[in-house]
Protein backbone atom coordinates (compact mmCIF):
# COMPACT_ATOMS: atom_id res chain seq x y z
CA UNK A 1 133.68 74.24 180.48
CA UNK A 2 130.06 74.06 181.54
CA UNK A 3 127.92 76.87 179.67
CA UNK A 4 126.00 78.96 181.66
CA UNK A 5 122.53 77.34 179.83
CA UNK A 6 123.57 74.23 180.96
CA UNK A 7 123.65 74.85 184.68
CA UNK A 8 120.73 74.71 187.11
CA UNK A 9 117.26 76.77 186.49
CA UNK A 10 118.67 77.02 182.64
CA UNK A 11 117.42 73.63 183.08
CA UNK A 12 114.17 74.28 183.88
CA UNK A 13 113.65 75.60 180.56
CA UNK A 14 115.75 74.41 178.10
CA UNK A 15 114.26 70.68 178.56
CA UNK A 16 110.61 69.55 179.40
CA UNK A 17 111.38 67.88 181.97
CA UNK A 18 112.15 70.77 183.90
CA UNK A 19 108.20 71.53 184.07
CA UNK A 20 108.36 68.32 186.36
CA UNK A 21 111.03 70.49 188.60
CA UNK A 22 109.07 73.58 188.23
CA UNK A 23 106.23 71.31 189.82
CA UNK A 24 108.16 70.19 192.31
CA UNK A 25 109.16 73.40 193.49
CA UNK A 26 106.19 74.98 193.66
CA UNK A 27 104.57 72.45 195.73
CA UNK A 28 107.61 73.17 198.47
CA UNK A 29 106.96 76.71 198.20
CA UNK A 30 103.42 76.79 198.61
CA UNK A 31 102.63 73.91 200.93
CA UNK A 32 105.58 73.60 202.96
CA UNK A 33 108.05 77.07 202.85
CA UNK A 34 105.09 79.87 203.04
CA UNK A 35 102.87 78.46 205.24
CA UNK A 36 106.06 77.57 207.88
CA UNK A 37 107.64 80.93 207.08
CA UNK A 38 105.87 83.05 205.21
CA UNK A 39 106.05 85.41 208.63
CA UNK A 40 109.23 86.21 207.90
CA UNK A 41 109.37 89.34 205.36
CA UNK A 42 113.26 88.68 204.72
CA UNK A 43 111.75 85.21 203.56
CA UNK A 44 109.28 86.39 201.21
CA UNK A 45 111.86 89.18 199.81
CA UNK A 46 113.99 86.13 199.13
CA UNK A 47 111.06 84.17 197.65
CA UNK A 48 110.62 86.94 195.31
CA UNK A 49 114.13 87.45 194.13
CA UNK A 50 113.91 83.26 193.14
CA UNK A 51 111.10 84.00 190.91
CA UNK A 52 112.99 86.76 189.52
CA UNK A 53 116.73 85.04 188.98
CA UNK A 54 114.09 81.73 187.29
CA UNK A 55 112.06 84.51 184.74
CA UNK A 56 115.52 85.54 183.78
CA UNK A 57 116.86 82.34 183.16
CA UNK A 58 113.60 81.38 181.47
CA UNK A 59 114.13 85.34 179.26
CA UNK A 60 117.78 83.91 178.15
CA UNK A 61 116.25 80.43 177.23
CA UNK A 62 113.86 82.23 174.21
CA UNK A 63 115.41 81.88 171.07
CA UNK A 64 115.61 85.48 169.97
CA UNK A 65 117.68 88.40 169.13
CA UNK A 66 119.79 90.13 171.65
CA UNK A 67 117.66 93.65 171.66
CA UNK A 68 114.62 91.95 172.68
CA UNK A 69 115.75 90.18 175.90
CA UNK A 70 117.37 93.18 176.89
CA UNK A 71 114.46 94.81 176.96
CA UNK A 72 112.48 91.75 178.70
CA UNK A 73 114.75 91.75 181.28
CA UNK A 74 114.63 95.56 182.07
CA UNK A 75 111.17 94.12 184.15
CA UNK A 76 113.05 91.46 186.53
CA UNK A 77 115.88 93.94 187.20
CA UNK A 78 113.15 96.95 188.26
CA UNK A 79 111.41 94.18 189.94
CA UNK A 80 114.74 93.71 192.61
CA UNK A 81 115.58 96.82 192.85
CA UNK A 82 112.37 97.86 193.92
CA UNK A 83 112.14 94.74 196.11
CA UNK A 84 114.53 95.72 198.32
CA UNK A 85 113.67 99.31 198.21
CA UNK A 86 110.30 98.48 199.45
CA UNK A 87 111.81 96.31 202.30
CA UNK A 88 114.17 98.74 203.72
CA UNK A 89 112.35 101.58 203.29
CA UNK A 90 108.74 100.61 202.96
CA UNK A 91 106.40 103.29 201.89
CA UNK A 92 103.17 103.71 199.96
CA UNK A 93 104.41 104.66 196.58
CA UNK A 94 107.23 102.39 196.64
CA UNK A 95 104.97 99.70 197.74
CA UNK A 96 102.53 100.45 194.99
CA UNK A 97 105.14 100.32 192.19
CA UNK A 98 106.43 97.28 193.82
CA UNK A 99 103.27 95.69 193.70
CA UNK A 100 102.72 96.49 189.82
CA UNK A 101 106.39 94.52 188.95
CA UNK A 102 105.47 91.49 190.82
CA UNK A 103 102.25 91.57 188.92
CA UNK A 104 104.12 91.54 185.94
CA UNK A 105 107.32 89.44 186.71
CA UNK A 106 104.20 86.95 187.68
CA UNK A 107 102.64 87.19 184.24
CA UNK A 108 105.83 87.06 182.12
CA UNK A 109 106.83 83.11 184.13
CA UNK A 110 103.51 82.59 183.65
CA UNK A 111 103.03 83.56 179.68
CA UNK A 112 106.73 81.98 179.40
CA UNK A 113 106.02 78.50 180.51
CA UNK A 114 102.18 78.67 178.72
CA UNK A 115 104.73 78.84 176.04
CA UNK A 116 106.75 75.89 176.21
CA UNK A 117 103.28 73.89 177.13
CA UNK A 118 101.66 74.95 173.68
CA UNK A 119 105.29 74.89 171.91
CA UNK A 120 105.31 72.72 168.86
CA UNK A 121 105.89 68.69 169.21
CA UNK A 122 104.28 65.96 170.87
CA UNK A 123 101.80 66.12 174.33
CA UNK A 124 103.50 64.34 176.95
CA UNK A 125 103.06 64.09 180.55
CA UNK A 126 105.54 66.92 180.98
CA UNK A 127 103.33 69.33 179.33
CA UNK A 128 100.25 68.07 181.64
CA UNK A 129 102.66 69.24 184.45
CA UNK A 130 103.25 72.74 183.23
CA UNK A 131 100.11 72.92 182.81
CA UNK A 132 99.63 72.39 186.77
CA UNK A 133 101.97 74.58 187.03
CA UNK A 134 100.57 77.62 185.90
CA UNK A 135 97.16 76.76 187.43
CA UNK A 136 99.55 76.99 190.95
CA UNK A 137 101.06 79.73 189.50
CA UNK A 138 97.65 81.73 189.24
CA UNK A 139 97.22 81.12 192.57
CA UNK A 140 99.88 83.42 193.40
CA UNK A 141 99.15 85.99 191.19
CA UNK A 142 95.84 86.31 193.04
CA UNK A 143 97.21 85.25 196.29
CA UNK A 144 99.41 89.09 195.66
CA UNK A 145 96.35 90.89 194.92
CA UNK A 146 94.39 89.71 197.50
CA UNK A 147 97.44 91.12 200.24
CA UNK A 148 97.83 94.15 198.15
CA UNK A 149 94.22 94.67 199.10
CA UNK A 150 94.46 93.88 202.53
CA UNK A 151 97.06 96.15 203.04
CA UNK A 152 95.48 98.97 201.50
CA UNK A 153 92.29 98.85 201.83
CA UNK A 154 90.94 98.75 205.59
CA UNK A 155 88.08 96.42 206.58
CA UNK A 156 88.26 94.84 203.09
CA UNK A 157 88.70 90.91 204.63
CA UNK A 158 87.00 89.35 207.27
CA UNK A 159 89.64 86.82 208.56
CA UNK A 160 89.31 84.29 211.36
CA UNK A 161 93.60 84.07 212.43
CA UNK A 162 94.98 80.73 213.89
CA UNK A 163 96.38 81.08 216.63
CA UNK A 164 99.74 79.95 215.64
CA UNK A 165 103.75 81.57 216.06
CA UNK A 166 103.81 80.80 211.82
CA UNK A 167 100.72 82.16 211.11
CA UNK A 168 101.26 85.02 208.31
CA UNK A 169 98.82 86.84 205.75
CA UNK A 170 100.72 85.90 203.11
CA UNK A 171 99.92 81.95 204.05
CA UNK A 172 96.48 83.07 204.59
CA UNK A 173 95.89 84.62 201.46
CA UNK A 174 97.91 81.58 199.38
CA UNK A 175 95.58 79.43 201.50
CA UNK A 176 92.52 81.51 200.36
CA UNK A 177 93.71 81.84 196.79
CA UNK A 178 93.51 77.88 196.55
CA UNK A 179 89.96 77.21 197.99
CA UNK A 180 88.70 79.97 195.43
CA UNK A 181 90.36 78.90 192.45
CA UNK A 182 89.25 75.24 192.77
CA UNK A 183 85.51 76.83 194.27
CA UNK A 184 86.02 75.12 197.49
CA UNK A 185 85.20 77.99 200.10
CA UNK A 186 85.35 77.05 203.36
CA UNK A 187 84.06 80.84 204.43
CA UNK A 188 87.01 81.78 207.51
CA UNK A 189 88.80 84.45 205.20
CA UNK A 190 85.15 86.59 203.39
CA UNK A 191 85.54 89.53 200.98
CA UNK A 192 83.49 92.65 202.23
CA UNK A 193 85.08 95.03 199.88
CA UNK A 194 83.24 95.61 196.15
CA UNK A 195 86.79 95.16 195.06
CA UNK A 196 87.74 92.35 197.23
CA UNK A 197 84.73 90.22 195.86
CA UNK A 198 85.32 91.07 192.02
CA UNK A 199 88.66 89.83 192.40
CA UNK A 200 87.00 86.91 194.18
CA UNK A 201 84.59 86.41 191.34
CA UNK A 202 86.89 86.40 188.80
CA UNK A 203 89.61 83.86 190.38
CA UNK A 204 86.35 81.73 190.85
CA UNK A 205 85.26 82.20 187.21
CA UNK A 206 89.40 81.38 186.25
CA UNK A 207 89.37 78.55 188.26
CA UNK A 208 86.63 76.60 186.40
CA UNK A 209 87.31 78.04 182.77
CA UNK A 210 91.07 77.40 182.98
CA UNK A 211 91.02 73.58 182.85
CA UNK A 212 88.22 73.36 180.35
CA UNK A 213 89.97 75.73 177.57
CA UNK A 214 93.35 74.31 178.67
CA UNK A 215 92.01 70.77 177.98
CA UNK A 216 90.31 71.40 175.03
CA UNK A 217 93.68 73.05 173.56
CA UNK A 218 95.63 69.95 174.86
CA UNK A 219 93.52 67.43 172.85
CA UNK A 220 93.15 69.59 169.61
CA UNK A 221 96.96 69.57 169.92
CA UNK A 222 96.89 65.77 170.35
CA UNK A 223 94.18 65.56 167.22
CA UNK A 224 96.47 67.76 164.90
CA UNK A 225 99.38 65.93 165.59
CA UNK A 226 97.93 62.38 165.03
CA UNK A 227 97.30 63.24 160.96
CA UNK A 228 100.90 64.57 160.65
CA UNK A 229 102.53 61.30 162.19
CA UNK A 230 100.66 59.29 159.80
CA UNK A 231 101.45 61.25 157.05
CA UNK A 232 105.34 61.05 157.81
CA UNK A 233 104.47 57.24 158.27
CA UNK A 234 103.00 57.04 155.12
């Protein structure tokens, strides 16, 4: 009989090459599924409950005692509960604490695959790829503060809508998210809002740090692991 780590987004974490499928994933989400239907809130409610079924597969992947990822995964099981809360009976409170657990579902995937990039062994292309993948995976995060801000805070986005039936904020904001991490700015979406434009600034300031540090860690890996091959050669 199969064991439940052997079967599908287990996958995605037990081996590296499941950074490649985390990859490929992402790029359906964000280029293909939320821009076709990210105006569907039932869609996005399901979006979010896949990020939450992958961090727990990815919290019952760590090798460590029992205690611990039961209390790592009291965050994904707030996070649903609260999903749905917040979609059938949408208020500000609910909303707000909603908000704060996607936040932090967001950084735990995040901090868990930064994890199996940096983990012990060899550099290989799969570990480029994670690497992508939290850079993507940023986007998001900011992409969700950038709607949380939207929503709350009146006036604090100039936008310039398409005039299209799929058209959704949530596209527009992922869309956004991308041309400021990789300091593109094409100038339809602006941030009037002092908060809107720190959170600007510092995606920007992300953005070009992020791939710098990143790379530098990459090759010091790459240097430190040279000596110890030759020195189990030897």
């Amino acid at each position: 009989m199969t064991s439940i780590k052997d079967r599908f987004m287990f996958q995605f974490w037990m081996k590296e090459s499941g950074l490649s499928g985390m990859l490929i994933l992402l790029c359906i989400m964000h280029f293909i599924l939320v821009p076709l239907l990210g105006s569907y809130s039932f869609f996005m409610v399901v979006l979010n409950i896949f990020w939450m079924l992958f961090l727990l597969a990815g919290v019952f992947s760590l090798k460590t005692d029992t205690k611990k990822i039961a209390l790592i995964t009291i965050l994904p099981v707030l996070f649903i509960i609260f999903e749905w809360i917040n979609f059938l009976v949408p208020g500000p409170v609910i909303s707000c604490i909603d908000f704060v657990l996607t936040i932090a579902t967001f950084l735990m995937v995040i901090t868990l695959i930064l994890r199996r990039v940096f983990e012990s062994g060899p550099i290989n292309g799969h570990r480029i790829i994670g690497s992508i993948v939290v850079y993507m995976l940023v986007a998001n995060l900011w992409c969700i503060l950038y709607l949380f801000i939207y929503d709350k805070i009146e006036g604090a986005f100039q936008m310039a809508l398409p005039q299209f039936d799929c058209n959704s904020t949530s596209a527009n904001f992922l869309y956004f998210s991308y041309i400021t991490l990789t300091t593109t700015g094409y100038g339809e979406i602006l941030p009037l809002h002092p908060v809107a434009r720190s959170l600007v600034q510092m995606e920007t300031l992300v953005g070009i740090l992020y791939p710098v540090i990143l790379i530098g860690n990459l090759v010091s890996n790459v240097g430190n692991e040279k000596p110890k091959q030759e020195k189990i050669n030897n």
